[in-house]
Protein backbone atom coordinates (compact mmCIF):
# COMPACT_ATOMS: atom_id res chain seq x y z
CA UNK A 1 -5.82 3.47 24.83
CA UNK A 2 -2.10 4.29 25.11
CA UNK A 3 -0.91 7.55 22.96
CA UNK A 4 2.42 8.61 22.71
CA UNK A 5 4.00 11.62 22.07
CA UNK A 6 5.54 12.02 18.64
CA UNK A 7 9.35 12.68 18.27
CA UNK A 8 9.97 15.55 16.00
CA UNK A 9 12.78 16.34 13.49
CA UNK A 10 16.09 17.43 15.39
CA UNK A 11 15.42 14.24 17.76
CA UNK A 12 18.59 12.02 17.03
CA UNK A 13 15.76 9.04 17.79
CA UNK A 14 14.71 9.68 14.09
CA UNK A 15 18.39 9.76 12.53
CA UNK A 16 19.48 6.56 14.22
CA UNK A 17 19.05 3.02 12.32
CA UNK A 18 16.63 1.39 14.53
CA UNK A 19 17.56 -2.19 15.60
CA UNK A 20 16.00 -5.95 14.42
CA UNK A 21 13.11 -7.28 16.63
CA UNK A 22 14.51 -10.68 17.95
CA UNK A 23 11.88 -11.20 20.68
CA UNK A 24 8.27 -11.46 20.24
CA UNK A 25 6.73 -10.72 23.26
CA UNK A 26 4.41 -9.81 25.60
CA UNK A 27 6.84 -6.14 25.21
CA UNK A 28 6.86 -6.44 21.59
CA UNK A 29 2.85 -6.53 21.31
CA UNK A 30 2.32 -3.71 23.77
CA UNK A 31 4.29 -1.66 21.31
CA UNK A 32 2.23 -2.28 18.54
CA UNK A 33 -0.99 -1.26 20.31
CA UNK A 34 1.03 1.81 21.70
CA UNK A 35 2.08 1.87 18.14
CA UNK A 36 -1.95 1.57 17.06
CA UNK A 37 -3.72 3.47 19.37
CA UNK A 38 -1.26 6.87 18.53
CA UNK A 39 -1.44 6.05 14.74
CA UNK A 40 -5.63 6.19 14.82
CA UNK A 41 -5.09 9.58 17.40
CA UNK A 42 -2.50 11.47 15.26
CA UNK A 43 -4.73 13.54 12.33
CA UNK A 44 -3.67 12.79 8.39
CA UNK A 45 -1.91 9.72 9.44
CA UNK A 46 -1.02 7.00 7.30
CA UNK A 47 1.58 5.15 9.79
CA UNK A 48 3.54 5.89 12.97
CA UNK A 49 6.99 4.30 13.60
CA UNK A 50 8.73 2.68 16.63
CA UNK A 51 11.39 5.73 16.71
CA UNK A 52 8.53 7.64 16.22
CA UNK A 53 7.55 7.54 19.45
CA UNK A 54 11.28 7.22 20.65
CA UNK A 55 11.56 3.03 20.68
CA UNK A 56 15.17 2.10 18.62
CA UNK A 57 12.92 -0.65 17.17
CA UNK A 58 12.01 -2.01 13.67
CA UNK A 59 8.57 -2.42 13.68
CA UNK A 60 5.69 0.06 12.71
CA UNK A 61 1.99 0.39 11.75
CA UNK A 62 0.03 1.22 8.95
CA UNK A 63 -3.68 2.48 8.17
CA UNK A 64 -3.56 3.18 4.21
CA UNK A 65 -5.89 2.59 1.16
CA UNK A 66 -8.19 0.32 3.46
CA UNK A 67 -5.53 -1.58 4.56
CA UNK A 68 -4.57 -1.80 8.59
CA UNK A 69 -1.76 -3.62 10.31
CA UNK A 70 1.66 -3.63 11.50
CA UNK A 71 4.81 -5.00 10.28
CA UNK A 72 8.31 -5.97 12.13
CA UNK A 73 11.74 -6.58 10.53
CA UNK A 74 10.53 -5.28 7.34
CA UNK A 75 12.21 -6.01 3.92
CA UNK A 76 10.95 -4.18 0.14
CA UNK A 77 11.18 -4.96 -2.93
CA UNK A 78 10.16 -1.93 -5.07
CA UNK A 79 8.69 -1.55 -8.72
CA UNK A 80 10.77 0.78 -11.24
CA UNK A 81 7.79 2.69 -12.02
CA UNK A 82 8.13 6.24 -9.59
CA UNK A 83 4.72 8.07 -8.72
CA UNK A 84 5.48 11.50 -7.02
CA UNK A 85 2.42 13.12 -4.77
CA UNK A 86 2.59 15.14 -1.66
CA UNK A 87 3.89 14.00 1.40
CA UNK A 88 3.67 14.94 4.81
CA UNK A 89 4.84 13.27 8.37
CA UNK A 90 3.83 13.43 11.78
CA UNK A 91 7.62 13.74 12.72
CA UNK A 92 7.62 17.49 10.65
CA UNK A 93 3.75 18.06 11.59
CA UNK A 94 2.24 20.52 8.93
CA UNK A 95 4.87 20.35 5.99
CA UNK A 96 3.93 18.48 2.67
CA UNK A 97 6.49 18.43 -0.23
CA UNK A 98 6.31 16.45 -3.53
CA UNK A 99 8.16 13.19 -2.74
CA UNK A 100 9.18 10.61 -5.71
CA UNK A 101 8.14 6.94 -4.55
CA UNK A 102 7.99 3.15 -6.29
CA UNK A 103 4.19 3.20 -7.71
CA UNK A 104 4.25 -0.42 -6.41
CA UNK A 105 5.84 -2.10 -2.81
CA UNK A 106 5.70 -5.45 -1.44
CA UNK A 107 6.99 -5.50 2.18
CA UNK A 108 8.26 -8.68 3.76
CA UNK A 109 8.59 -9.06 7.55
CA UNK A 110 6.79 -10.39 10.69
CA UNK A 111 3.45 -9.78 12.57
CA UNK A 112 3.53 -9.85 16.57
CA UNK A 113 3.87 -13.01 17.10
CA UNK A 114 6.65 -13.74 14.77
CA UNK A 115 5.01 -15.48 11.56
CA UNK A 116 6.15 -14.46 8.26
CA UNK A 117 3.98 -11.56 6.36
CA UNK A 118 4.24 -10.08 3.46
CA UNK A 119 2.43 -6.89 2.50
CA UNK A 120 1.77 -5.65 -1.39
CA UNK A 121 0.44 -2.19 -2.22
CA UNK A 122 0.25 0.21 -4.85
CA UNK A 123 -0.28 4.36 -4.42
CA UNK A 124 -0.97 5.25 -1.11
CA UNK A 125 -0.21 1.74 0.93
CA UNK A 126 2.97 1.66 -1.20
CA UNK A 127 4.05 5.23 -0.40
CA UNK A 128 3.28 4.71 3.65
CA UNK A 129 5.26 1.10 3.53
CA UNK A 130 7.96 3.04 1.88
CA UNK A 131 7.73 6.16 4.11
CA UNK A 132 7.40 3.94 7.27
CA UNK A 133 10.78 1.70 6.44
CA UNK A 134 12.46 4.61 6.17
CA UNK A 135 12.09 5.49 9.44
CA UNK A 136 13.28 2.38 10.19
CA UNK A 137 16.46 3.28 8.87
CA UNK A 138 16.85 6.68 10.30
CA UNK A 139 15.38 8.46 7.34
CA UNK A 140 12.61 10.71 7.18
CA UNK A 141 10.90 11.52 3.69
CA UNK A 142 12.45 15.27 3.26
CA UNK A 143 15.97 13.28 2.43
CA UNK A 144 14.43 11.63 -0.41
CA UNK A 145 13.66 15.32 -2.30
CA UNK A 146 15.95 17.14 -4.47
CA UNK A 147 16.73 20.31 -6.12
CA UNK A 148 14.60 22.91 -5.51
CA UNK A 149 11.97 21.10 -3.40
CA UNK A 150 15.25 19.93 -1.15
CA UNK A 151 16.04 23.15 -0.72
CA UNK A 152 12.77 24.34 0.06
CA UNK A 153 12.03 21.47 3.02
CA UNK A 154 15.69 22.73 4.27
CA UNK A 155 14.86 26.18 4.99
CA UNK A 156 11.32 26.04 5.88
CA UNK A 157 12.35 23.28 8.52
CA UNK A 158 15.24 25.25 9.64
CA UNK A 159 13.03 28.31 9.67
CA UNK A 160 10.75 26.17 12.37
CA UNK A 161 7.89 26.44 10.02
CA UNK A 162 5.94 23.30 11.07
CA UNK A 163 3.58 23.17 13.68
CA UNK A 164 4.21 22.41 17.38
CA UNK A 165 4.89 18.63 18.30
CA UNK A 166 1.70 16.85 19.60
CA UNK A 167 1.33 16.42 23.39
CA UNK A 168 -0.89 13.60 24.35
């Protein structure tokens, strides 16, 4: 079991578009069981991402509403419909805010060996597919808040008031 250390907000890992998988490899499915094995060690988790861990790659794992995997190259199509609920992320470990998601997701993309998947989800599973992609796209979930609640993430982040990153 292979755990890596989480990157934390202020790493420019997290703000940087990561880039398309093109090779499915022997590489590429080590870092989906690095991916894995850190995802089922990190506490409240719902889904760790490649720049997560500081790989510039598109590919991440899941563990939400019963549902496990991983997806590469992801795509998503999103209902209209907007559910908000608290959300948290390993990257600013100990900070929830109320985030404004799609209620519904469907994720297209890859599995490890390169075959075509496509992942639907509502609540939860939705909200990690969603949260996950982002990071993808060097965004973490504090840039999707606004007004007050923006403000709020802003300070308490620039304040340092989330825990410690995780060591493993």
């Amino acid at each position: 079991m292979t755990m890596r250390d989480i990157r934390t907000i202020g790493d420019p890992v997290l703000r940087t578009p990561c880039e398309p998988i093109t090779s499915f490899d022997t590489e590429l499915r080590a870092l989906v069981t690095d991916l894995m094995d850190t995802l089922l060690g990190a506490p409240g988790r719902a889904g760790v991402a490649a720049p997560q861990i500081g790989v510039s790659a598109q590919v991440f794992v899941y563990d939400a509403d019963g549902h496990r995997g991983h997806l590469i190259n992801p795509t998503l199509e999103l209902s209209t419909e907007l559910h908000t609920d608290d959300e948290g992320c390993l990257s600013i470990p100990g900070l929830y805010f109320p985030t404004p998601r799609a209620l519904h997701a469907t994720a297209h993309g890859f599995d490890q060996n390169g075959e075509p998947l496509t992942i639907t989800g509502s609540g939860f599973l939705a909200r990690a597919l969603q949260h996950e992609t982002d990071h993808l796209l060097g965004r973490l979930y504090v840039d999707t808040l606004r007004g007050d609640t923006r403000r709020r993430a802003l300070r308490e982040i620039r304040a340092g008031r989330f825990d410690s990153p995780r060591h493993t």
